[in-house]
C-alpha atoms as a PDB file:
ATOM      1  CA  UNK A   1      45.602  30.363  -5.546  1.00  0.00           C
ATOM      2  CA  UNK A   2      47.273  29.481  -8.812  1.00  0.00           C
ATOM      3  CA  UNK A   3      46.443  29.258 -12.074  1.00  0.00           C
ATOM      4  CA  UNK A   4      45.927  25.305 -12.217  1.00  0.00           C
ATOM      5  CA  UNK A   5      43.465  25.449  -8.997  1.00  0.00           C
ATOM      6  CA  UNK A   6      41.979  28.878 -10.194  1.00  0.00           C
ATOM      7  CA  UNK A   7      40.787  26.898 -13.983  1.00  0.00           C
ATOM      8  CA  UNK A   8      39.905  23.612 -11.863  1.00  0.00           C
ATOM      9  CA  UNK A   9      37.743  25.716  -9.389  1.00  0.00           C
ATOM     10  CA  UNK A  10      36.273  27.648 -12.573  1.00  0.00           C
ATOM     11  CA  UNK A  11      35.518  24.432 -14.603  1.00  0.00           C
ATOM     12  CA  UNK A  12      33.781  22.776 -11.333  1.00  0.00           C
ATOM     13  CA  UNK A  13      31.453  26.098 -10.653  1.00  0.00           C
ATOM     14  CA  UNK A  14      30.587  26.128 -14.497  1.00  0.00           C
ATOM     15  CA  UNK A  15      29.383  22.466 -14.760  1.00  0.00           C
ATOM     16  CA  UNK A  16      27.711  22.894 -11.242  1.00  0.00           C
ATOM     17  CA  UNK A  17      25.953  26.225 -12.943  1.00  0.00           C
ATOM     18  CA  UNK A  18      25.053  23.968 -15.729  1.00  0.00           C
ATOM     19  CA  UNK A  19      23.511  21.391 -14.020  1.00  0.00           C
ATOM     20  CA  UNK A  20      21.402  23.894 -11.932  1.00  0.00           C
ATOM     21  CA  UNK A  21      20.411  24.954 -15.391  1.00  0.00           C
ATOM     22  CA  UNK A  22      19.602  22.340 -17.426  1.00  0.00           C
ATOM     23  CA  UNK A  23      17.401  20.947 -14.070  1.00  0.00           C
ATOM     24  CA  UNK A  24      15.443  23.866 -13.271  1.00  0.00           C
ATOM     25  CA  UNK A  25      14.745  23.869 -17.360  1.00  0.00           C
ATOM     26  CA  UNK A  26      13.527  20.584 -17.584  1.00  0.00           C
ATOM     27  CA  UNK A  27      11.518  20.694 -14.333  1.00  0.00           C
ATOM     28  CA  UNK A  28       9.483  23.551 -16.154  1.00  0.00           C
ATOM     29  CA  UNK A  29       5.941  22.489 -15.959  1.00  0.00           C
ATOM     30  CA  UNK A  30       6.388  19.061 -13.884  1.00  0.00           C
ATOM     31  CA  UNK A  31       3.738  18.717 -11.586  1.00  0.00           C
ATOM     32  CA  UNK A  32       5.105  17.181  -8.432  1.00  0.00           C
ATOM     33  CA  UNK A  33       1.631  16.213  -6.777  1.00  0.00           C
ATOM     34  CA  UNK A  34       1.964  13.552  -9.814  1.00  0.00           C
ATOM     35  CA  UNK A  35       5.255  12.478  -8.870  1.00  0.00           C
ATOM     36  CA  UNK A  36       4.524  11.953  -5.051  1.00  0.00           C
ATOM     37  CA  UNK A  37       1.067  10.285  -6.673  1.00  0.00           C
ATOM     38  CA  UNK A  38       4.022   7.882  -8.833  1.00  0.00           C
ATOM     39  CA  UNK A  39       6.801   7.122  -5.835  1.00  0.00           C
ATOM     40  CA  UNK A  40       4.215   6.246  -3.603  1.00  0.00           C
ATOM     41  CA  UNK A  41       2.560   3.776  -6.460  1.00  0.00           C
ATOM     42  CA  UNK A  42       5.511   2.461  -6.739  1.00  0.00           C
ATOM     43  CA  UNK A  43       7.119  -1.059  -6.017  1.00  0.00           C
ATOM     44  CA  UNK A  44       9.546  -0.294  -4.315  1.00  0.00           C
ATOM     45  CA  UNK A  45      11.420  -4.078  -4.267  1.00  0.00           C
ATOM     46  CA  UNK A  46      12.304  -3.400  -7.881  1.00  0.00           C
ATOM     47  CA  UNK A  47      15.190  -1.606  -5.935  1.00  0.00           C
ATOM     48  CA  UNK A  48      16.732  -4.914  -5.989  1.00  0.00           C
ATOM     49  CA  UNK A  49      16.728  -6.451  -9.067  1.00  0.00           C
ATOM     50  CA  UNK A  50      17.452  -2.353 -10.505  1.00  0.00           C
ATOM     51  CA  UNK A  51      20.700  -2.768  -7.947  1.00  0.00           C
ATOM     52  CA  UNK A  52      21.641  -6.492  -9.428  1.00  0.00           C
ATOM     53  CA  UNK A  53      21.914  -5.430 -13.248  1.00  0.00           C
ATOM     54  CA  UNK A  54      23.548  -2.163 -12.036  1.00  0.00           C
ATOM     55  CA  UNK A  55      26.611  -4.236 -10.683  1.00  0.00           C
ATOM     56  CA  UNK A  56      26.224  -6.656 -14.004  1.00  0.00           C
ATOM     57  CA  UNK A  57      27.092  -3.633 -15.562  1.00  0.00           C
ATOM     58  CA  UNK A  58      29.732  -3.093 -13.437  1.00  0.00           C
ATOM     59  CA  UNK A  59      31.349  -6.271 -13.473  1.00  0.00           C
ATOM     60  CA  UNK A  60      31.183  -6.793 -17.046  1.00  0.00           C
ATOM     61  CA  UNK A  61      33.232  -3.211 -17.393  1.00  0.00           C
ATOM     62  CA  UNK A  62      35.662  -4.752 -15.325  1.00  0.00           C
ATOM     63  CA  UNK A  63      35.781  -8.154 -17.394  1.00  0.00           C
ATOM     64  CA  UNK A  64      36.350  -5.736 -20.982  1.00  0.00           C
ATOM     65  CA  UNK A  65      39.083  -3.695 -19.325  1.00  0.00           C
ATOM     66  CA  UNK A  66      40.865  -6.688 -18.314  1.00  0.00           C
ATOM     67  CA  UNK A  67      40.784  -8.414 -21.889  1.00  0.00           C
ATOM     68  CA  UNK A  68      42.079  -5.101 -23.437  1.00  0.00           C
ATOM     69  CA  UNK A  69      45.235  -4.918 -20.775  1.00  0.00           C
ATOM     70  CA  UNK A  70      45.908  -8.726 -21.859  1.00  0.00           C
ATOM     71  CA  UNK A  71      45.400  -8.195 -25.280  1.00  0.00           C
ATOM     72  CA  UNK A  72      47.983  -5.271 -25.086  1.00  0.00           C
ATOM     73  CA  UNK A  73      50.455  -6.717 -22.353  1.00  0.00           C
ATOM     74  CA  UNK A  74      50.317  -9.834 -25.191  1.00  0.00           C
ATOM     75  CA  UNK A  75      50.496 -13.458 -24.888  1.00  0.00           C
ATOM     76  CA  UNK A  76      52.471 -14.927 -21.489  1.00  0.00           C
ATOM     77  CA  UNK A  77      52.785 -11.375 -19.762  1.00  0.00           C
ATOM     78  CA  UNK A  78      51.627 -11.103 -15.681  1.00  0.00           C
ATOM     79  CA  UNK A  79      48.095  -9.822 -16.373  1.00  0.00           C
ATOM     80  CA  UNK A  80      45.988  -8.147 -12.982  1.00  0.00           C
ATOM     81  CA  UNK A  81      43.790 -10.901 -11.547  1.00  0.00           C
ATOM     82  CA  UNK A  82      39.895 -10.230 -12.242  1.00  0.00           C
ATOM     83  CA  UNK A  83      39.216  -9.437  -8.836  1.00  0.00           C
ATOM     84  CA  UNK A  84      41.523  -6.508  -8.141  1.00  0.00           C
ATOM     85  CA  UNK A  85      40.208  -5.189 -11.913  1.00  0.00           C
ATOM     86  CA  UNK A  86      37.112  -5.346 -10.638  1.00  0.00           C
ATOM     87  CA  UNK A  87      37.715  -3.564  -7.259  1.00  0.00           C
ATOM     88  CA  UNK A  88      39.475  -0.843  -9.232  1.00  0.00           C
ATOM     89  CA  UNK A  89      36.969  -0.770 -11.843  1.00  0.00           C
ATOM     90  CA  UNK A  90      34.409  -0.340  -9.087  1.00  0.00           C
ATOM     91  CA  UNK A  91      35.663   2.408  -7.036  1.00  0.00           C
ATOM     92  CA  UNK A  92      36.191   4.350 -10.602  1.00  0.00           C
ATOM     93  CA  UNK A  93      32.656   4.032 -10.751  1.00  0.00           C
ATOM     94  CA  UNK A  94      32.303   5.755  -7.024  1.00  0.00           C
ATOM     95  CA  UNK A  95      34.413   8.754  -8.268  1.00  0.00           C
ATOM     96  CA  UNK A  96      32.186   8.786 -11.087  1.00  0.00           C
ATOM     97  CA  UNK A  97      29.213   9.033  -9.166  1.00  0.00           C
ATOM     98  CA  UNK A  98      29.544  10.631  -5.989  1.00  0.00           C
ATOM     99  CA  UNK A  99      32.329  12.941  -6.244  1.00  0.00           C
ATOM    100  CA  UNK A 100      31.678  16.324  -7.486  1.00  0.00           C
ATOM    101  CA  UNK A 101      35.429  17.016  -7.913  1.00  0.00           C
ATOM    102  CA  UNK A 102      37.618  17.036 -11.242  1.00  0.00           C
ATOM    103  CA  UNK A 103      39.359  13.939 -10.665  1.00  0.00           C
ATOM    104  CA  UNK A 104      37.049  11.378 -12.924  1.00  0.00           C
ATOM    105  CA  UNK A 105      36.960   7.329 -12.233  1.00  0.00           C
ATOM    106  CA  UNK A 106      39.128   7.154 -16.006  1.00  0.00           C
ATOM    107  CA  UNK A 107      42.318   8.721 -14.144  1.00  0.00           C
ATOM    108  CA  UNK A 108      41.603   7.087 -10.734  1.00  0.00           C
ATOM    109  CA  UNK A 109      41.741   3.580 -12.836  1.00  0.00           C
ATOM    110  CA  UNK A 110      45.290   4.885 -14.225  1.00  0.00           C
ATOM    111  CA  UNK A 111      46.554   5.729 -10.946  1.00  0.00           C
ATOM    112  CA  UNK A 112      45.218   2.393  -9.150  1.00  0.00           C
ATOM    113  CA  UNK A 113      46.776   0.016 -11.656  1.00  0.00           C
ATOM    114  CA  UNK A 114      50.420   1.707 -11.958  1.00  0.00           C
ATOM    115  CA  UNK A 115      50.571   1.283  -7.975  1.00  0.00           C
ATOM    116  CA  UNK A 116      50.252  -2.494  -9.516  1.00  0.00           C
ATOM    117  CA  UNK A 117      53.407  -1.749 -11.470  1.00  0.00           C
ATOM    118  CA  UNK A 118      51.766  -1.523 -14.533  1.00  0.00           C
ATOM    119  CA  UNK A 119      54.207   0.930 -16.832  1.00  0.00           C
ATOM    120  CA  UNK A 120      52.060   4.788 -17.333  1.00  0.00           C
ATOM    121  CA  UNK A 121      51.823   4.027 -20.950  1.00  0.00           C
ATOM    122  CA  UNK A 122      50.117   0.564 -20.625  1.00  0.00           C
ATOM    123  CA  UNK A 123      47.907   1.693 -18.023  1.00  0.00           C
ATOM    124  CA  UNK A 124      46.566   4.783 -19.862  1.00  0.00           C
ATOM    125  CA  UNK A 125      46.280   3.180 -22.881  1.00  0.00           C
ATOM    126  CA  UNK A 126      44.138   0.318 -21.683  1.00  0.00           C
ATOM    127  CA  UNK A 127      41.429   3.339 -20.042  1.00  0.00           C
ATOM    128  CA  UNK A 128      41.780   4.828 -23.156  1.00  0.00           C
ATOM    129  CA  UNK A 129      40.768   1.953 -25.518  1.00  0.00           C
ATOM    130  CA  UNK A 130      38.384   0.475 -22.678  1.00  0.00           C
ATOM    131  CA  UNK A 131      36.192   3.788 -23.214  1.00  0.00           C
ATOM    132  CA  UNK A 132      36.363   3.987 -27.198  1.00  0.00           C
ATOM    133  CA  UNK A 133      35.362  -0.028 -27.300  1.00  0.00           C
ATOM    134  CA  UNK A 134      32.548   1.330 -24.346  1.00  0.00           C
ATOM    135  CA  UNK A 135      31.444   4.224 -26.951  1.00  0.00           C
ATOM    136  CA  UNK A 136      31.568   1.927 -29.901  1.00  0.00           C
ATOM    137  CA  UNK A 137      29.005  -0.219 -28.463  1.00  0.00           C
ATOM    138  CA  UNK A 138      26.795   2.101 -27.801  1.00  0.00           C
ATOM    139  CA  UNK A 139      27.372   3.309 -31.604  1.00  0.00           C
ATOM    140  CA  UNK A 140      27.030  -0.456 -32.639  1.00  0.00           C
ATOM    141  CA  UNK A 141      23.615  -0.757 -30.354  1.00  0.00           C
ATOM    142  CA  UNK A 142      22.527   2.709 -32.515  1.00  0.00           C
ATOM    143  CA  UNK A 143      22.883   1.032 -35.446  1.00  0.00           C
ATOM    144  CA  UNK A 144      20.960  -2.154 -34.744  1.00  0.00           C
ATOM    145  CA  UNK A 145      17.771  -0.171 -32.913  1.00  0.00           C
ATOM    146  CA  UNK A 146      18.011   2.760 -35.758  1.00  0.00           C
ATOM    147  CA  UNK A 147      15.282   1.760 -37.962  1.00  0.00           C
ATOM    148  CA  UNK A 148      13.137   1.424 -34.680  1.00  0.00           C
ATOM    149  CA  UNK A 149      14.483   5.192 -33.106  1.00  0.00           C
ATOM    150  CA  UNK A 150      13.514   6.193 -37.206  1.00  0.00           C
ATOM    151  CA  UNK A 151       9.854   4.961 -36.299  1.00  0.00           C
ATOM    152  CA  UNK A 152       9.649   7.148 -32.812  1.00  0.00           C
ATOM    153  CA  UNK A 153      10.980  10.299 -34.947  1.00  0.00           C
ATOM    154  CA  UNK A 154       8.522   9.588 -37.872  1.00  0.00           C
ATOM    155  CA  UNK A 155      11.886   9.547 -40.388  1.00  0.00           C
ATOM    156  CA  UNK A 156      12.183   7.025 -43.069  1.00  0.00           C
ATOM    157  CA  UNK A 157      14.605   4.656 -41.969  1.00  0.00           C
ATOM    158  CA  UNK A 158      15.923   4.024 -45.572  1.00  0.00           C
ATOM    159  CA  UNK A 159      17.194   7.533 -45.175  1.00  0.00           C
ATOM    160  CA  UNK A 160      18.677   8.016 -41.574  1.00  0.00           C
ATOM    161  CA  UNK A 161      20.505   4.378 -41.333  1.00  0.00           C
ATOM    162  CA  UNK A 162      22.765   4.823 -44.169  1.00  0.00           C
ATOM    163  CA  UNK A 163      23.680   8.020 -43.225  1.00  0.00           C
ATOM    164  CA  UNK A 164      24.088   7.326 -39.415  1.00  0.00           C
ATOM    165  CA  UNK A 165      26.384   3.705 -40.405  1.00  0.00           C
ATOM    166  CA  UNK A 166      28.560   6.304 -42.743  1.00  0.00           C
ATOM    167  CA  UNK A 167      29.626   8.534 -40.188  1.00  0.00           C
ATOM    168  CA  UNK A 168      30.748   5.457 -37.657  1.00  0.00           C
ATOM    169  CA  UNK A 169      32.816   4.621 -40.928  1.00  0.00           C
ATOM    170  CA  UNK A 170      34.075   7.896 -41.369  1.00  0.00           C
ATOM    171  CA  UNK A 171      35.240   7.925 -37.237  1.00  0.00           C
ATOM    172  CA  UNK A 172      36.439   4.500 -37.422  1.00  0.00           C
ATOM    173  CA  UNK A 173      38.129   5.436 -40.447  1.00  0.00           C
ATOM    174  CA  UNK A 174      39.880   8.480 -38.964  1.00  0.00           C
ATOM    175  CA  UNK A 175      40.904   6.560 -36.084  1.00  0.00           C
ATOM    176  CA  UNK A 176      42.953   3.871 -37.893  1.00  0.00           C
ATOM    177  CA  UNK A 177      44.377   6.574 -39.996  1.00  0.00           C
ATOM    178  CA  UNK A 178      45.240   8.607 -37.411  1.00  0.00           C
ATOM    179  CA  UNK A 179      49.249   8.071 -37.579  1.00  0.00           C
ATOM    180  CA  UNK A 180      48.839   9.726 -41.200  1.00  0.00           C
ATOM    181  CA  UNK A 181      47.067  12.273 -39.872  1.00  0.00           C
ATOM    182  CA  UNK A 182      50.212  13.049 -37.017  1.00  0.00           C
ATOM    183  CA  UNK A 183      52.303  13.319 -39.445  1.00  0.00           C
ATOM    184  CA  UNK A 184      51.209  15.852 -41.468  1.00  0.00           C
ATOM    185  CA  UNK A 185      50.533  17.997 -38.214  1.00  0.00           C
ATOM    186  CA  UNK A 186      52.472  19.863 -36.455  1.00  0.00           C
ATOM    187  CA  UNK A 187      51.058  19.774 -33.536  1.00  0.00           C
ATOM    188  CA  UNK A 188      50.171  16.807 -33.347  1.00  0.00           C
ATOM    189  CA  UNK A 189      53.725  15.487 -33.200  1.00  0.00           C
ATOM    190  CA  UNK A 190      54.755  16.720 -29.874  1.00  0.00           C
ATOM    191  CA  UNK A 191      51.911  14.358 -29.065  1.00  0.00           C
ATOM    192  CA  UNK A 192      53.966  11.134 -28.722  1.00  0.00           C
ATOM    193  CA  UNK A 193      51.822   9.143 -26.450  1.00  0.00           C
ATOM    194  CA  UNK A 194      49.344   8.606 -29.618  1.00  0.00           C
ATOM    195  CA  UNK A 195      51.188   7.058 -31.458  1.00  0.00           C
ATOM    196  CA  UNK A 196      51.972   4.963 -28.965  1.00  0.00           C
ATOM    197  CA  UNK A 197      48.049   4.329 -27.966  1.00  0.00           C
ATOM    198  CA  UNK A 198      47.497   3.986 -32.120  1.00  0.00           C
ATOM    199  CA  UNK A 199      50.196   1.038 -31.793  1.00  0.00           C
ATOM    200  CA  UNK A 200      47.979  -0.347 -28.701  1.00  0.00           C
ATOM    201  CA  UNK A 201      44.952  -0.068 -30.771  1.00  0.00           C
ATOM    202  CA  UNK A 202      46.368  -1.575 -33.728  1.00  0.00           C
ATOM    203  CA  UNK A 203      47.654  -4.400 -31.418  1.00  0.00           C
ATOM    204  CA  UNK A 204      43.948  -4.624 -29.852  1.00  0.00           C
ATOM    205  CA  UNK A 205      42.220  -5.242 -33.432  1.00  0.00           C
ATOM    206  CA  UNK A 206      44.882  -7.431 -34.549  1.00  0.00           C
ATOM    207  CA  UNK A 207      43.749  -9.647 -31.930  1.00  0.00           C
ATOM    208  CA  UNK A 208      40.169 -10.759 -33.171  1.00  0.00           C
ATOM    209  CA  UNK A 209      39.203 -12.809 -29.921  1.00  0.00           C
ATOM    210  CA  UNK A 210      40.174  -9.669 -27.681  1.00  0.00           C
ATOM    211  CA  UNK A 211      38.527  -6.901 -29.663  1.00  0.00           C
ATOM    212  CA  UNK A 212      34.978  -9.047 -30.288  1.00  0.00           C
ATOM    213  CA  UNK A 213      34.828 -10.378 -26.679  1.00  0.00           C
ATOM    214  CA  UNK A 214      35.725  -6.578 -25.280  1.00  0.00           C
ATOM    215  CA  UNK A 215      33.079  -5.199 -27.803  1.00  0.00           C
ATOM    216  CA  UNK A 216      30.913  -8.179 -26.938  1.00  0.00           C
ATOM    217  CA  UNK A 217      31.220  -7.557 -23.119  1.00  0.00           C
ATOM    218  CA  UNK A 218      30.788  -3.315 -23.517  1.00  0.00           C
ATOM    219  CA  UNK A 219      27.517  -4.261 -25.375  1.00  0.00           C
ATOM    220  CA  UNK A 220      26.012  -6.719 -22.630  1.00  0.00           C
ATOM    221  CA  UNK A 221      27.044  -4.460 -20.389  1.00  0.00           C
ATOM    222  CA  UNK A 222      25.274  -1.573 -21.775  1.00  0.00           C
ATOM    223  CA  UNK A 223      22.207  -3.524 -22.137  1.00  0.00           C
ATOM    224  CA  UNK A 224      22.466  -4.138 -18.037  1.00  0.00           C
ATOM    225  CA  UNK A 225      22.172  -0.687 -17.613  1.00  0.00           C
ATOM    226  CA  UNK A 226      19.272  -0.897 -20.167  1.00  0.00           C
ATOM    227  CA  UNK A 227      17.727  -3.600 -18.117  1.00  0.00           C
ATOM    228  CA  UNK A 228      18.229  -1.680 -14.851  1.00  0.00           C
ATOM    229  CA  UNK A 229      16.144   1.551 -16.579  1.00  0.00           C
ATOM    230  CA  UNK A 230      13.548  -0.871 -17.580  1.00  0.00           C
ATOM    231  CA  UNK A 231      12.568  -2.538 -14.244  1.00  0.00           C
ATOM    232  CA  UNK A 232      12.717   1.535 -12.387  1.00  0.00           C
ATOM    233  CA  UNK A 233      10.199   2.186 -15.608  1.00  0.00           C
ATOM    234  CA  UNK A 234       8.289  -0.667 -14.983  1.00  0.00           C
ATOM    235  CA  UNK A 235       8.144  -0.186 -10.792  1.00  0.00           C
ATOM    236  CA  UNK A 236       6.855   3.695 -12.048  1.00  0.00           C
ATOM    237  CA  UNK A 237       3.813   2.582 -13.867  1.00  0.00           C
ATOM    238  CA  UNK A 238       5.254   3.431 -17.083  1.00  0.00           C
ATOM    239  CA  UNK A 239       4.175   1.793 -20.468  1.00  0.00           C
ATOM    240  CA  UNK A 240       7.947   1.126 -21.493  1.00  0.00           C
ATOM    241  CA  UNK A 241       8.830  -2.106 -23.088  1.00  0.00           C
ATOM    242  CA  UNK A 242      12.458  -3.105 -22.716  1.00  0.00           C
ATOM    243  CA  UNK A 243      12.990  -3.082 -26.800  1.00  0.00           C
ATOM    244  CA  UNK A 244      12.011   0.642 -25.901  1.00  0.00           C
ATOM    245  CA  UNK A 245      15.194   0.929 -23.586  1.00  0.00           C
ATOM    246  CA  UNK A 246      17.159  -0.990 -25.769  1.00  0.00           C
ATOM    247  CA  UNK A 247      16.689   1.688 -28.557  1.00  0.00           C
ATOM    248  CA  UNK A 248      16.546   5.174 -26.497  1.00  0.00           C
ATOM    249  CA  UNK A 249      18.778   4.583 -23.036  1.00  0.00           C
ATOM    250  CA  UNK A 250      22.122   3.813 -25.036  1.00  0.00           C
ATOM    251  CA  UNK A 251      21.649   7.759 -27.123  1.00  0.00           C
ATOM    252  CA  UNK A 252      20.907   8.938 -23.037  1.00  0.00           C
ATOM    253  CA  UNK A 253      24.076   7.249 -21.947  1.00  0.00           C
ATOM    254  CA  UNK A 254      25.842   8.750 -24.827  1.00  0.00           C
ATOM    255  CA  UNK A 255      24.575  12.544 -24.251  1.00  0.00           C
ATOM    256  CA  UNK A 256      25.443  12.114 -20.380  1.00  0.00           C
ATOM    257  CA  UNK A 257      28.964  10.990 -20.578  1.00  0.00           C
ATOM    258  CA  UNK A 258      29.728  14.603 -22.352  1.00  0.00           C
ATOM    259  CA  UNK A 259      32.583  15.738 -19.872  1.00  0.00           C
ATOM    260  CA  UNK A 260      29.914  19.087 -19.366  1.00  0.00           C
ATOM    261  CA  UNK A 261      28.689  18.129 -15.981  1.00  0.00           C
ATOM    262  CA  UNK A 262      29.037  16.980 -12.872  1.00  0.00           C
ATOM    263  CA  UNK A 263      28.252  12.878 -12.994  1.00  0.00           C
ATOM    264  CA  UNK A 264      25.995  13.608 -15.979  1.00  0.00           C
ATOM    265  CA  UNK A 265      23.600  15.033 -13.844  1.00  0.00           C
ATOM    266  CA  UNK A 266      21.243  17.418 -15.713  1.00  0.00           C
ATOM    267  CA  UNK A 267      22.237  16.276 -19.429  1.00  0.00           C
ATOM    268  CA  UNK A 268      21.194  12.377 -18.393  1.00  0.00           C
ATOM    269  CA  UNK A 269      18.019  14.024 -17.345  1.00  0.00           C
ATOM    270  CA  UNK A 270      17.251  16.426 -19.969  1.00  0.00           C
ATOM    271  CA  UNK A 271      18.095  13.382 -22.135  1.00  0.00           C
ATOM    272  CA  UNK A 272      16.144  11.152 -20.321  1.00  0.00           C
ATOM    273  CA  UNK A 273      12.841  13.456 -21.024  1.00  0.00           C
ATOM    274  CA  UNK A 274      13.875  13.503 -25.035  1.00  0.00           C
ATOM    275  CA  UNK A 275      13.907  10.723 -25.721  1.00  0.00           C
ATOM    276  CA  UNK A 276      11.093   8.836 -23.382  1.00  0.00           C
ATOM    277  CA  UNK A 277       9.081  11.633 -24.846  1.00  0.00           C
ATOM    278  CA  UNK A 278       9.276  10.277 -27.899  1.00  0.00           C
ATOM    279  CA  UNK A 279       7.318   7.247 -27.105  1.00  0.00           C
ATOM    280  CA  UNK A 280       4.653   9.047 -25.003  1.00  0.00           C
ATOM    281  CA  UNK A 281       5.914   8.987 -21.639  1.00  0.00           C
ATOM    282  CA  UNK A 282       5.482  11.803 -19.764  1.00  0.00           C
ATOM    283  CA  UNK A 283       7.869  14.039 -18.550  1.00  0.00           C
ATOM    284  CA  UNK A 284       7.351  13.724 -14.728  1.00  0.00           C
ATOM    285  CA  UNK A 285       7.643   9.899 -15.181  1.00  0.00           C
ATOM    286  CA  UNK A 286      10.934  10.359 -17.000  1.00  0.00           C
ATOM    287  CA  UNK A 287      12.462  12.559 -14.568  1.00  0.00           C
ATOM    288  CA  UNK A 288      11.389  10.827 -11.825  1.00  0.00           C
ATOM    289  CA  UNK A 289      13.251   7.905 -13.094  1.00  0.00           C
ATOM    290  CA  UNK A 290      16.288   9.370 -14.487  1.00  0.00           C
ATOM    291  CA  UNK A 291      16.916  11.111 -10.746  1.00  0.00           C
ATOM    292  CA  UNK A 292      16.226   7.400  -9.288  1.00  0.00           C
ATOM    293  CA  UNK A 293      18.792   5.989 -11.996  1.00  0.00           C
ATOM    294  CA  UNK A 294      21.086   8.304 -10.476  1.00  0.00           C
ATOM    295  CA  UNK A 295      20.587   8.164  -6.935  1.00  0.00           C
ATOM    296  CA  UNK A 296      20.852   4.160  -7.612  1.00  0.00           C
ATOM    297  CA  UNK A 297      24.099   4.445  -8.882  1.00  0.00           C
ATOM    298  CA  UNK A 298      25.306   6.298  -6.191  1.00  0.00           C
ATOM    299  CA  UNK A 299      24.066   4.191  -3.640  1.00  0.00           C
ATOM    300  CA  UNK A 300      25.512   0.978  -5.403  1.00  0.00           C
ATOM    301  CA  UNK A 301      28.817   2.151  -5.987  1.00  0.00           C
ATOM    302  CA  UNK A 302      29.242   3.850  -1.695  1.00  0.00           C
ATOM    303  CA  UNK A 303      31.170   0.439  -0.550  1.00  0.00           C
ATOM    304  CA  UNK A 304      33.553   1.243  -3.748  1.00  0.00           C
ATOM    305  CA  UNK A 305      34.331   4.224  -1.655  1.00  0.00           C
ATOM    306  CA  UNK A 306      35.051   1.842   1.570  1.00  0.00           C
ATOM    307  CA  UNK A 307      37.500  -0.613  -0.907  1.00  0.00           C
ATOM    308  CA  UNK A 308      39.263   2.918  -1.343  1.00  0.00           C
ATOM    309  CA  UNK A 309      40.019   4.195   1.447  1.00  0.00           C
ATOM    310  CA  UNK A 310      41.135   1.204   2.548  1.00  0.00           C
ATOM    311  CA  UNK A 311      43.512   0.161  -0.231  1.00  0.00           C
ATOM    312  CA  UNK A 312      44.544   4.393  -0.393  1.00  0.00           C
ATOM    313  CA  UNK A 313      47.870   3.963   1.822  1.00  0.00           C
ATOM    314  CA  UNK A 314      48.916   1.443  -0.493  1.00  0.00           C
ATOM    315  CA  UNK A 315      48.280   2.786  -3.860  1.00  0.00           C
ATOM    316  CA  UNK A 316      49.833   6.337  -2.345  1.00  0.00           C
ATOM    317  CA  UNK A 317      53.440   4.025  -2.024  1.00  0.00           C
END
């Protein structure tokens, strides 16, 4: 085996140890006579409407990404249609979801849309900014509920807002200084493909329409997902209002994107717990719908995996 496979093999059996982990730490005390007591409570035609905001979310990811390759392939350039950036978009989402492997949906998206003849540089770039606009609304959402999160903690909110909108200055701020910062390292500038994605950004914000209506779409779409927690909560018997989701499932996304896992299993649930606890849910009910959350998004994104195997021959020439 060599070195490349040993590391890849090594990284996969660490993040499957820490998912066993981080499960078998938060399932510490859960009493599973009251989750069978919950599922079986439950309405189970929430399913549906869970399943309908799930692909929202989907197809307004696919509706940003598309905006940010126009805005970068610029004014009168061949742009993918919406459909076949949604169908890639999509099946990213199956890798995401149900493949345990190393290959994540971010470089399946890169791969798809340079079969499309879309140059290597565009195409990364475009993943690239699509998931800094995707983590910048969820920073933008953290700003807007703060003074309510402030409330669940029992901080003054006079003292945790200013701080929190300071450091999203201070990363935004490092990020359009970033070519200064190349320069002065060394390192750095072997790295030639940023300054090339620094130009793509530049060329992103110095298009207002693109950048607010990508920003615009990341935030709808993470309130989607919001939506889809909510009616799961709601089908549970939970007490959770959907201001509630708005405020604590955007920090849960955040935690269980951290490249540390497999999926974001295990952080998305231990995260899950956190911060539902925080507003007096209990920890069976948030586990219970965390796992569901999951399994959901595995279940919606299966025909993604259809749409790839049969567009696979293609993309391979």
């Amino acid at each position: 085996m060599s070195i490349s496979k040993y590391s890849k093999s090594l990284s996969l059996l660490a993040k499957i140890a820490l998912m066993l982990l981080v499960f078998w730490l938060v399932a510490q005390g859960v009493d599973m006579q009251e989750i069978e007591k919950m599922l079986r409570g439950q309405n189970h035609m929430a399913f549906i409407g869970a399943s309908f905001f799930f692909m929202v979310q989907v197809a307004l990811g696919a509706v940003r990404w598309r905006v940010i390759m126009a805005a970068i392939a610029g004014a009168g350039a061949q742009v993918i249609s919406y459909l076949r950036v949604f169908k890639f978009f999509y099946i990213s989402v199956f890798f995401n979801c149900c493949l345990p492997g190393t290959v994540g949906g971010d470089v399946v998206r890169v791969w798809l849309i340079k079969a499309e003849h879309v140059p290597l540089p565009l195409a990364i770039s475009s993943v690239v900014i699509d998931r800094m606009i995707a983590l910048l609304a969820l920073g933008v959402m953290g700003g807007f509920t703060m003074p309510i999160l402030a409330g669940y903690i029992g901080i003054s909110a006079w003292l945790i807002t200013p701080a929190y909108f300071l450091l999203v200055a201070f990363g935004l701020w490092v990020l359009f200084h970033m070519d200064k910062i190349i320069i002065r390292s060394k390192f750095l500038k072997k790295l030639q493909w940023m300054e090339f994605l620094l130009q793509n950004i530049r060329t992103v914000m110095a298009r207002p329409k693109a950048g607010l209506c990508s920003l615009f779409y990341a935030i709808i779409s993470h309130a989607s997902f919001c939506m889809t927690a909510y009616i799961l909560a709601e089908s549970l018997g939970n007490p959770v209002s959907f201001i509630d989701c708005l405020t604590l499932i955007p920090w849960v996304l955040l935690i269980s994107i951290i490249p540390i896992s497999i999926g974001g299993w295990g952080l998305r649930e231990a995260a899950m717990v956190f911060f539902l606890g925080l507003i007096g849910v209990p920890q069976e009910a948030a586990l219970t719908l965390s796992i569901q959350i999951g399994l959901l998004a595995i279940v919606a994104s299966i025909p993604a995996g259809f749409l790839w195997l049969v567009g696979r021959g293609r993309a391979a020439k």
